[in-house]
PDB file of N, CA and C in Angstrom:
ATOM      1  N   UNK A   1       2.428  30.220 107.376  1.00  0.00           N
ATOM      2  CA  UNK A   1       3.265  30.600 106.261  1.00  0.00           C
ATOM      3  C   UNK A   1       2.478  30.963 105.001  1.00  0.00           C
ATOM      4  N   UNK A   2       1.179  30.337 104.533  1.00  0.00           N
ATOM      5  CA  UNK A   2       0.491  30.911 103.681  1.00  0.00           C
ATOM      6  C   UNK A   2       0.305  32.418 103.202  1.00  0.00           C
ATOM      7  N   UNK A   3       0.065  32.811 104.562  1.00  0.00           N
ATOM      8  CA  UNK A   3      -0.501  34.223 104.742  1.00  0.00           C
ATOM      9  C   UNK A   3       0.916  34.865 104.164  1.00  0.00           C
ATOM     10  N   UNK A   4       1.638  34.695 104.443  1.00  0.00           N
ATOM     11  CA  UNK A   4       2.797  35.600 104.397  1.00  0.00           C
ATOM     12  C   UNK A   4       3.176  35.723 103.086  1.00  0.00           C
ATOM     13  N   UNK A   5       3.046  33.740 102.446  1.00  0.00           N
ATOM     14  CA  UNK A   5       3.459  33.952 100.812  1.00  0.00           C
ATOM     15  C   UNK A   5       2.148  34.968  99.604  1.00  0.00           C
ATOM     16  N   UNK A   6       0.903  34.856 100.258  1.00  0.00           N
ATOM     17  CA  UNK A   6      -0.085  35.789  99.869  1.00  0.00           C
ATOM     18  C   UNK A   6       0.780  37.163  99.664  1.00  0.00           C
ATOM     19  N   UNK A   7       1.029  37.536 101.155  1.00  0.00           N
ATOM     20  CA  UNK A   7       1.687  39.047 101.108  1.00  0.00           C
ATOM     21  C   UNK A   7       2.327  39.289 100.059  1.00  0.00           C
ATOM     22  N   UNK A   8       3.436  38.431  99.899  1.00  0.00           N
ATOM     23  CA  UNK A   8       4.700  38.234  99.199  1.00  0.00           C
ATOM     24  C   UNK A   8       4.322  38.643  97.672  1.00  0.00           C
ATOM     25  N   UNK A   9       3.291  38.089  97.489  1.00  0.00           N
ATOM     26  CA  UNK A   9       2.626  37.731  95.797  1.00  0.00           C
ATOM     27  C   UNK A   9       1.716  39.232  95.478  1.00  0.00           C
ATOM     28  N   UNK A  10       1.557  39.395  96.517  1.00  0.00           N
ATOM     29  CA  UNK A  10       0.591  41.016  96.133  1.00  0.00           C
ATOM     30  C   UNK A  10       1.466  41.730  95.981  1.00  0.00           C
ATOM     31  N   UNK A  11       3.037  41.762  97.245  1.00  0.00           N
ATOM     32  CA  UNK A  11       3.991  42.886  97.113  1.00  0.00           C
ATOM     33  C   UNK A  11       4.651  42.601  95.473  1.00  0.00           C
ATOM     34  N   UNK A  12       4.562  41.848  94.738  1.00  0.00           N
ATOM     35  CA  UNK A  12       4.802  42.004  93.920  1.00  0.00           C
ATOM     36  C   UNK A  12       4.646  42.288  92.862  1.00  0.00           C
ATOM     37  N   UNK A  13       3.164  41.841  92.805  1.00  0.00           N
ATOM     38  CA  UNK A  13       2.398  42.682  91.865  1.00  0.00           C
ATOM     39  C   UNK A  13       2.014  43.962  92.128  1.00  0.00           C
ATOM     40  N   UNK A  14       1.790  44.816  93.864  1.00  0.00           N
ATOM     41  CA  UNK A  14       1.591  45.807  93.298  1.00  0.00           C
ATOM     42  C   UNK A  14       2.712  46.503  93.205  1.00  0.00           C
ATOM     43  N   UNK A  15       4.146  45.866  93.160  1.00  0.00           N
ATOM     44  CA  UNK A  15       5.626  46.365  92.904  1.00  0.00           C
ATOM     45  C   UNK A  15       5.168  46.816  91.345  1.00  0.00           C
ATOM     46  N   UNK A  16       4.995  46.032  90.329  1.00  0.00           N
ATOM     47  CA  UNK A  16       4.949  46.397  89.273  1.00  0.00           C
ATOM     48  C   UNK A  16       4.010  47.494  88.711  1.00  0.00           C
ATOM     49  N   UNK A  17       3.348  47.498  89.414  1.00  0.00           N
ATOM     50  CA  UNK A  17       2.601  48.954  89.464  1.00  0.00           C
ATOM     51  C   UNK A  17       3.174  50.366  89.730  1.00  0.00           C
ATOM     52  N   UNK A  18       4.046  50.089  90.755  1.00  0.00           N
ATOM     53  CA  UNK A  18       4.744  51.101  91.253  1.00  0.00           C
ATOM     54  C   UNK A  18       6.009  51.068  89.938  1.00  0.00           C
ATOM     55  N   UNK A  19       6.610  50.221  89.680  1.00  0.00           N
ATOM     56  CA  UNK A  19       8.201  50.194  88.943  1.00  0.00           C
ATOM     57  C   UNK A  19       7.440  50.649  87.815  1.00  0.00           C
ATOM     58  N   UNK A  20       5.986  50.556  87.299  1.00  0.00           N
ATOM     59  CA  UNK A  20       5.330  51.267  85.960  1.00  0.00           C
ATOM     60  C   UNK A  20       5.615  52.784  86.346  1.00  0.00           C
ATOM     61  N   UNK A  21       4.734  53.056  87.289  1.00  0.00           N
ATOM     62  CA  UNK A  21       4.856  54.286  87.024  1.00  0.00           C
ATOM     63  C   UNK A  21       3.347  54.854  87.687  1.00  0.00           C
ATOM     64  N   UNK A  22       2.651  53.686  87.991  1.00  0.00           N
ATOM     65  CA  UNK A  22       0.839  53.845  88.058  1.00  0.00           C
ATOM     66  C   UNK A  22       0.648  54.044  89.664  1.00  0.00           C
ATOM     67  N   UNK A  23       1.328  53.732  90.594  1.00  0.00           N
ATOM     68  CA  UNK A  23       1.679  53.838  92.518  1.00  0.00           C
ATOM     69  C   UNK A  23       2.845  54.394  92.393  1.00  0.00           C
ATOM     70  N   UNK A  24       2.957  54.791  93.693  1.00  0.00           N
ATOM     71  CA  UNK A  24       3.769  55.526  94.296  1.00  0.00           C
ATOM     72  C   UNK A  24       4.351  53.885  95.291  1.00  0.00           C
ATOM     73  N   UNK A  25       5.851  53.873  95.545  1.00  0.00           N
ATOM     74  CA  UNK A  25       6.175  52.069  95.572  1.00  0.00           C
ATOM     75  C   UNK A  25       5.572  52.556  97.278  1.00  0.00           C
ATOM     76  N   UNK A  26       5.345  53.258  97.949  1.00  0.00           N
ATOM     77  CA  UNK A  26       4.495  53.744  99.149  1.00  0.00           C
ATOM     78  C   UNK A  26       3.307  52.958  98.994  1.00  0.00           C
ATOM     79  N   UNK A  27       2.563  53.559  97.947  1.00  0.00           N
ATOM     80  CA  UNK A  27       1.261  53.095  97.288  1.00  0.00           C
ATOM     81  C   UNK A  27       0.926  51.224  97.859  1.00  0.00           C
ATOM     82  N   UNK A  28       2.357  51.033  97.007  1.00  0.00           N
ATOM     83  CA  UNK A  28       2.400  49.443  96.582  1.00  0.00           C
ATOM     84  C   UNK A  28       3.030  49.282  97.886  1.00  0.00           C
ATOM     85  N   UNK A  29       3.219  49.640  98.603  1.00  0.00           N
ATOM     86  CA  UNK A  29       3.650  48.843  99.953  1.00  0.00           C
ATOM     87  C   UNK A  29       2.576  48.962 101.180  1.00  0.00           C
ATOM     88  N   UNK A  30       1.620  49.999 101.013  1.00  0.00           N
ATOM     89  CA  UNK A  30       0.756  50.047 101.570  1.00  0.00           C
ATOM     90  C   UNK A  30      -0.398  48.703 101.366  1.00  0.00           C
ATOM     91  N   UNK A  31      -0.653  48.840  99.689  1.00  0.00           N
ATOM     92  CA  UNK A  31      -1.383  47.458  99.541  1.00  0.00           C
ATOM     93  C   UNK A  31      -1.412  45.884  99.468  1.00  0.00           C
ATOM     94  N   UNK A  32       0.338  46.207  99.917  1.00  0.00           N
ATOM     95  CA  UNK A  32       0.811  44.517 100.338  1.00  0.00           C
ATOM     96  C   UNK A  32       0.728  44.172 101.784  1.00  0.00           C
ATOM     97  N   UNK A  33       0.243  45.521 102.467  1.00  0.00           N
ATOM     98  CA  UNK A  33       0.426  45.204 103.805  1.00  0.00           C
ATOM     99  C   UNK A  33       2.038  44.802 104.536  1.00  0.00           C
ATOM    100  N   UNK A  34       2.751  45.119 103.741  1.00  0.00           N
ATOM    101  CA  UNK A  34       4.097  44.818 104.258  1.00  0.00           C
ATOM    102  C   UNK A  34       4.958  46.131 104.790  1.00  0.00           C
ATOM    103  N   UNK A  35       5.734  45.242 105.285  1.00  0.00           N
ATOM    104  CA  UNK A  35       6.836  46.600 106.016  1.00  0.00           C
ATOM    105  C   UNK A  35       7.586  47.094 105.369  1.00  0.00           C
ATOM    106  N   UNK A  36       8.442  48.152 105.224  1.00  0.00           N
ATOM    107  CA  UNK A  36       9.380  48.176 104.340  1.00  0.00           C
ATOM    108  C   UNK A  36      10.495  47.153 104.402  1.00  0.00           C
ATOM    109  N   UNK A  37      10.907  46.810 105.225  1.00  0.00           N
ATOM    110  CA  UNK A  37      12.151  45.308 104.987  1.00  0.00           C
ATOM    111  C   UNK A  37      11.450  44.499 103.993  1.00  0.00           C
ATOM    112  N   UNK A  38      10.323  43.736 104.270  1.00  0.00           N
ATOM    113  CA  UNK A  38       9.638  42.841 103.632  1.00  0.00           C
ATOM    114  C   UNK A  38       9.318  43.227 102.330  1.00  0.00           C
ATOM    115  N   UNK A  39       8.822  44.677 101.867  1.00  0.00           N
ATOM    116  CA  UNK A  39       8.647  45.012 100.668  1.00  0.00           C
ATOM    117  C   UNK A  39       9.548  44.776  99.649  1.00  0.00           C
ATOM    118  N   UNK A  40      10.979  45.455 100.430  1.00  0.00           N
ATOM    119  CA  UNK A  40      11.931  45.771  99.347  1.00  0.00           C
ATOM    120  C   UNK A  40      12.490  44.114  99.776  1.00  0.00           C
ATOM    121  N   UNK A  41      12.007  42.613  99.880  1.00  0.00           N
ATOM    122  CA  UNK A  41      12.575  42.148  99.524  1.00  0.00           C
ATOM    123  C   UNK A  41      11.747  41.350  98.565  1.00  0.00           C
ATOM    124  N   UNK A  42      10.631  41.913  97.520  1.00  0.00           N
ATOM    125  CA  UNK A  42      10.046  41.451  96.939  1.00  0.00           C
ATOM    126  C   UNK A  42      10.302  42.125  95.703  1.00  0.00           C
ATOM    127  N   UNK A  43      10.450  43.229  96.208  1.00  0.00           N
ATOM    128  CA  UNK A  43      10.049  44.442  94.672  1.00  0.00           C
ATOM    129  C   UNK A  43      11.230  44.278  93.601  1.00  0.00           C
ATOM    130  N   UNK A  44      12.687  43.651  93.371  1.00  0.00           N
ATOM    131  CA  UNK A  44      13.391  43.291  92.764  1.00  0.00           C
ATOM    132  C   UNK A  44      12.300  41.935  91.944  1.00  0.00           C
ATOM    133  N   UNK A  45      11.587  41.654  92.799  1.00  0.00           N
ATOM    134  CA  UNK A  45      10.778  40.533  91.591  1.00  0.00           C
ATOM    135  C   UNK A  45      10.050  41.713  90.705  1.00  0.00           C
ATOM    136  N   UNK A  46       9.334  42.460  91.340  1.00  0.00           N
ATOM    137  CA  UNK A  46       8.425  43.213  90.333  1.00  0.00           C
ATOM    138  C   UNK A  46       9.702  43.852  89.056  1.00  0.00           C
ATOM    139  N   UNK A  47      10.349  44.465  89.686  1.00  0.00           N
ATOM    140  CA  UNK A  47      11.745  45.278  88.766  1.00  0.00           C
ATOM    141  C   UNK A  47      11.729  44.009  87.571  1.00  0.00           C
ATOM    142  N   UNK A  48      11.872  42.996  87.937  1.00  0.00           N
ATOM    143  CA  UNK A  48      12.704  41.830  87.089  1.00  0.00           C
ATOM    144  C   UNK A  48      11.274  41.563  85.927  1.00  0.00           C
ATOM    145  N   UNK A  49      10.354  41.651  86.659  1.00  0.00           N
ATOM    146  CA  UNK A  49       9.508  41.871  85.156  1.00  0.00           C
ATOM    147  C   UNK A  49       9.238  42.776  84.470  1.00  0.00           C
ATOM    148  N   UNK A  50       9.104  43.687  85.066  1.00  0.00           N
ATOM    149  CA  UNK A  50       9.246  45.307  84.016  1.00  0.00           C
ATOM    150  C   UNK A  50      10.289  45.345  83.166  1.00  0.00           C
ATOM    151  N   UNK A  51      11.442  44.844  83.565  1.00  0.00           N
ATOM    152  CA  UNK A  51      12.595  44.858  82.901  1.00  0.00           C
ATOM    153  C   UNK A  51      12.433  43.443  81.416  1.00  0.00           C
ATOM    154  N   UNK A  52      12.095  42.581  82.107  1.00  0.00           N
ATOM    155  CA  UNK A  52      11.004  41.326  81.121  1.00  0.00           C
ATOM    156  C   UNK A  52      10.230  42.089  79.908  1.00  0.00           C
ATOM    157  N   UNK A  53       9.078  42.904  80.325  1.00  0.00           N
ATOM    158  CA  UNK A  53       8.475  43.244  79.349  1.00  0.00           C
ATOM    159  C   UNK A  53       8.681  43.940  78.512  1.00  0.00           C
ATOM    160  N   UNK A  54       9.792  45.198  79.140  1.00  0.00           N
ATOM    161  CA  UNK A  54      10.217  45.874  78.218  1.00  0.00           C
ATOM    162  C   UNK A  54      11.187  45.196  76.936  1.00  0.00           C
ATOM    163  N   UNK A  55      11.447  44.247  76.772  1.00  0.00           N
ATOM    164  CA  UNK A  55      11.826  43.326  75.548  1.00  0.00           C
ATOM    165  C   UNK A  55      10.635  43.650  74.736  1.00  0.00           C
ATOM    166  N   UNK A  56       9.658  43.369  74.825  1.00  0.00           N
ATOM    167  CA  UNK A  56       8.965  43.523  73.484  1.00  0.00           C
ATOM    168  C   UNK A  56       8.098  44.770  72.882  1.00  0.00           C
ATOM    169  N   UNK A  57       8.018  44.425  71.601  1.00  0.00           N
ATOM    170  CA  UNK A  57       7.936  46.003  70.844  1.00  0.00           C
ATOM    171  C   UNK A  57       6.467  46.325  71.074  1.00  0.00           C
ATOM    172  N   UNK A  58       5.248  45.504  71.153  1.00  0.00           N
ATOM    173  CA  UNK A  58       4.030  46.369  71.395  1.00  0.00           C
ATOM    174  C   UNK A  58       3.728  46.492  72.254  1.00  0.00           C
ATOM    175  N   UNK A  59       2.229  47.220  72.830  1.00  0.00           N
ATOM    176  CA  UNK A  59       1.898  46.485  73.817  1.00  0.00           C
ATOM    177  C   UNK A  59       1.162  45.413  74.152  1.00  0.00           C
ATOM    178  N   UNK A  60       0.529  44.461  72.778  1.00  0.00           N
ATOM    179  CA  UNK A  60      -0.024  43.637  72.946  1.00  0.00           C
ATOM    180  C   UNK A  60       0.730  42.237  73.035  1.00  0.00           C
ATOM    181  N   UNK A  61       1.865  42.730  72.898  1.00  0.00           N
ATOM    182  CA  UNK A  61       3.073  41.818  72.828  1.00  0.00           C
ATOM    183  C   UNK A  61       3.121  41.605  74.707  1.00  0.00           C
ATOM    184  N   UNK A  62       3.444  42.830  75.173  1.00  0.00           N
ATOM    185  CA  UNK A  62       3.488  43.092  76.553  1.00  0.00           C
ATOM    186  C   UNK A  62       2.438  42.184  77.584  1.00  0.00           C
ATOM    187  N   UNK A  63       1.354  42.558  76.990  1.00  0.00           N
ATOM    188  CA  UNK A  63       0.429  41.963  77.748  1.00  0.00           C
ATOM    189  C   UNK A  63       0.032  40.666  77.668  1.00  0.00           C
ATOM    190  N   UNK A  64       0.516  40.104  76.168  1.00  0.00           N
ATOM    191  CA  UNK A  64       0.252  38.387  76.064  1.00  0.00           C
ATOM    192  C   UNK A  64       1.589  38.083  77.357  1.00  0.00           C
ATOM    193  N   UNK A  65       2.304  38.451  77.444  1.00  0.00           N
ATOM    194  CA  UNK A  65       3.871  37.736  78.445  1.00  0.00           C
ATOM    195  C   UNK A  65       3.506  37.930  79.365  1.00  0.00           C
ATOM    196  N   UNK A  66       2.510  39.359  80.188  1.00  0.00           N
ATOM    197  CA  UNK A  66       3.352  39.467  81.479  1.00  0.00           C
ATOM    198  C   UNK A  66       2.518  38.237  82.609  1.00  0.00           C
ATOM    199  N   UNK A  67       1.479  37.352  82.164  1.00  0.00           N
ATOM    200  CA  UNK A  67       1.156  36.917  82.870  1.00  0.00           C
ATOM    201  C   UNK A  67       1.866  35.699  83.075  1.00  0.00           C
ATOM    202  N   UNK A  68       2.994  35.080  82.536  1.00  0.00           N
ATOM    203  CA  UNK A  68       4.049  34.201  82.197  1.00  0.00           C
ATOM    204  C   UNK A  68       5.080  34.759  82.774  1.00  0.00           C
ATOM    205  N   UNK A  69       5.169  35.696  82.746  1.00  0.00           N
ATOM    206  CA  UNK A  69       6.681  36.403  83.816  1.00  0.00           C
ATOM    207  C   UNK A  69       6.372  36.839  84.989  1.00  0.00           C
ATOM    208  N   UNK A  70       4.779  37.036  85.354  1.00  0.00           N
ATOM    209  CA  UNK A  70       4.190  37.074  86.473  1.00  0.00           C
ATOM    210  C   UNK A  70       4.813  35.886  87.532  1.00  0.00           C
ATOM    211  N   UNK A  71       3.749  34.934  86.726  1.00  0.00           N
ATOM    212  CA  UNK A  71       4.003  33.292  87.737  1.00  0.00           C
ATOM    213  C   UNK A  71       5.277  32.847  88.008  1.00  0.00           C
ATOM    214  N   UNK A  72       6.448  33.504  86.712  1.00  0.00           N
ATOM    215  CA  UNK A  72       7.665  33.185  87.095  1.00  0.00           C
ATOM    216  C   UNK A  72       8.690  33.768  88.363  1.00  0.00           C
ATOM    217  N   UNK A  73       7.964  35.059  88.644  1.00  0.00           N
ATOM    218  CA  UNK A  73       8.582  35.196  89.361  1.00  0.00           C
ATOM    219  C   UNK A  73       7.865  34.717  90.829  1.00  0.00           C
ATOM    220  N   UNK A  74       6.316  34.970  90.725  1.00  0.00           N
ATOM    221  CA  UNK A  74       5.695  34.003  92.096  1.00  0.00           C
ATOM    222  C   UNK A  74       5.787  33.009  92.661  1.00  0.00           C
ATOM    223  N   UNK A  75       5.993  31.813  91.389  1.00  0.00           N
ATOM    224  CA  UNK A  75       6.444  30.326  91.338  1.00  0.00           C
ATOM    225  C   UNK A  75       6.868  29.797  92.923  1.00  0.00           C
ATOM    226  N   UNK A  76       7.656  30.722  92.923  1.00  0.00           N
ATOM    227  CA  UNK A  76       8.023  29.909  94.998  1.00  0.00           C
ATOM    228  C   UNK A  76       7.264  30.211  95.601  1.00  0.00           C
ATOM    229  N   UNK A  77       6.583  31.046  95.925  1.00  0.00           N
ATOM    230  CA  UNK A  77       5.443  31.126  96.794  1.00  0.00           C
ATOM    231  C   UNK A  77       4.332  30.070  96.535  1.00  0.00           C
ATOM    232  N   UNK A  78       3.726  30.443  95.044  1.00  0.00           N
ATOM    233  CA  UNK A  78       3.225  28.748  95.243  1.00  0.00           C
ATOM    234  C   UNK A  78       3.449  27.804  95.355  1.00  0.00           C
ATOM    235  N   UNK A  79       4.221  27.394  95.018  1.00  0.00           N
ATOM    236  CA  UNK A  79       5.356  26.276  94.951  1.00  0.00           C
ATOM    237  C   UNK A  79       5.148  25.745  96.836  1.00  0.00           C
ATOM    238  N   UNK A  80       5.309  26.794  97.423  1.00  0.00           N
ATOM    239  CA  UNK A  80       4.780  26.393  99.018  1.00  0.00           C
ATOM    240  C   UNK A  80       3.818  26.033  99.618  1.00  0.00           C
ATOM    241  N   UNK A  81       2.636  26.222  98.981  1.00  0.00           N
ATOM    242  CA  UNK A  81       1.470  26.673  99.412  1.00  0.00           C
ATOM    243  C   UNK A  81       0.284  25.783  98.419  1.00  0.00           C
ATOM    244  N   UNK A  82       0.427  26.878  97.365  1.00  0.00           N
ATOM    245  CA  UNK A  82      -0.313  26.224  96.548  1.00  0.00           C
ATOM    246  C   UNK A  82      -1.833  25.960  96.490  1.00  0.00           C
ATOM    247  N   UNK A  83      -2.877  26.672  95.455  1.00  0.00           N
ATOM    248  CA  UNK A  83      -4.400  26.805  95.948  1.00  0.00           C
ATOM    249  C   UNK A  83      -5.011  25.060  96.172  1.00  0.00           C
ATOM    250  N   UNK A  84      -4.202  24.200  95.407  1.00  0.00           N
ATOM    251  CA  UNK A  84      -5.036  22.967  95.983  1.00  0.00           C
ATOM    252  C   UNK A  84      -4.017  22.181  96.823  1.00  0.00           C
ATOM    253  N   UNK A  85      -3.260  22.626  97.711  1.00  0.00           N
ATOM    254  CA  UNK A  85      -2.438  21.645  98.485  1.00  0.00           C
ATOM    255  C   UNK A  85      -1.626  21.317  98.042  1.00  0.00           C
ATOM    256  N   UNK A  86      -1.167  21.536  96.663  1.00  0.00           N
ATOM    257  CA  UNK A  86       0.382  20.725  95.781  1.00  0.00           C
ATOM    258  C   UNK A  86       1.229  21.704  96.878  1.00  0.00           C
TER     259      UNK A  86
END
């Protein structure tokens, strides 16, 4: 199950790549290694932070959050797993 929540956590970050504008969501599904079922049931996480960041007015505003709306949406995957066994 590790492996899979790995997948899970890349499809989502490179979701947000794609929901930017920077991949093609092809792109980002290619580099999650996932299928399309599996993709598109991640990429509503990536959506949900793009949609997050766009709340604030700079971009340095942007970039202090997204690593806080990142983990929020990963949170279950680690939450499973976890790099030291929690």
């Amino acid at each position: 199950m590790p492996k899979e929540n790995v997948k899970k956590m890349i499809g989502v970050l490179a979701g947000v790549f794609a929901e930017t504008g920077n991949l093609s969501k092809e792109e980002a599904m290619e580099l999650s290694g996932m299928t399309p079922e599996e993709f598109d049931s991640v990429y509503g996480k990536a959506a949900n932070i793009v949609k997050k960041l766009e709340s604030y007015d700079t971009p340095a505003e942007k970039y202090e959050q997204f690593s806080k709306h990142l983990y929020e949406e990963l949170s279950e995957f680690v939450e499973k797993f976890g790099p030291f066994g929690v």
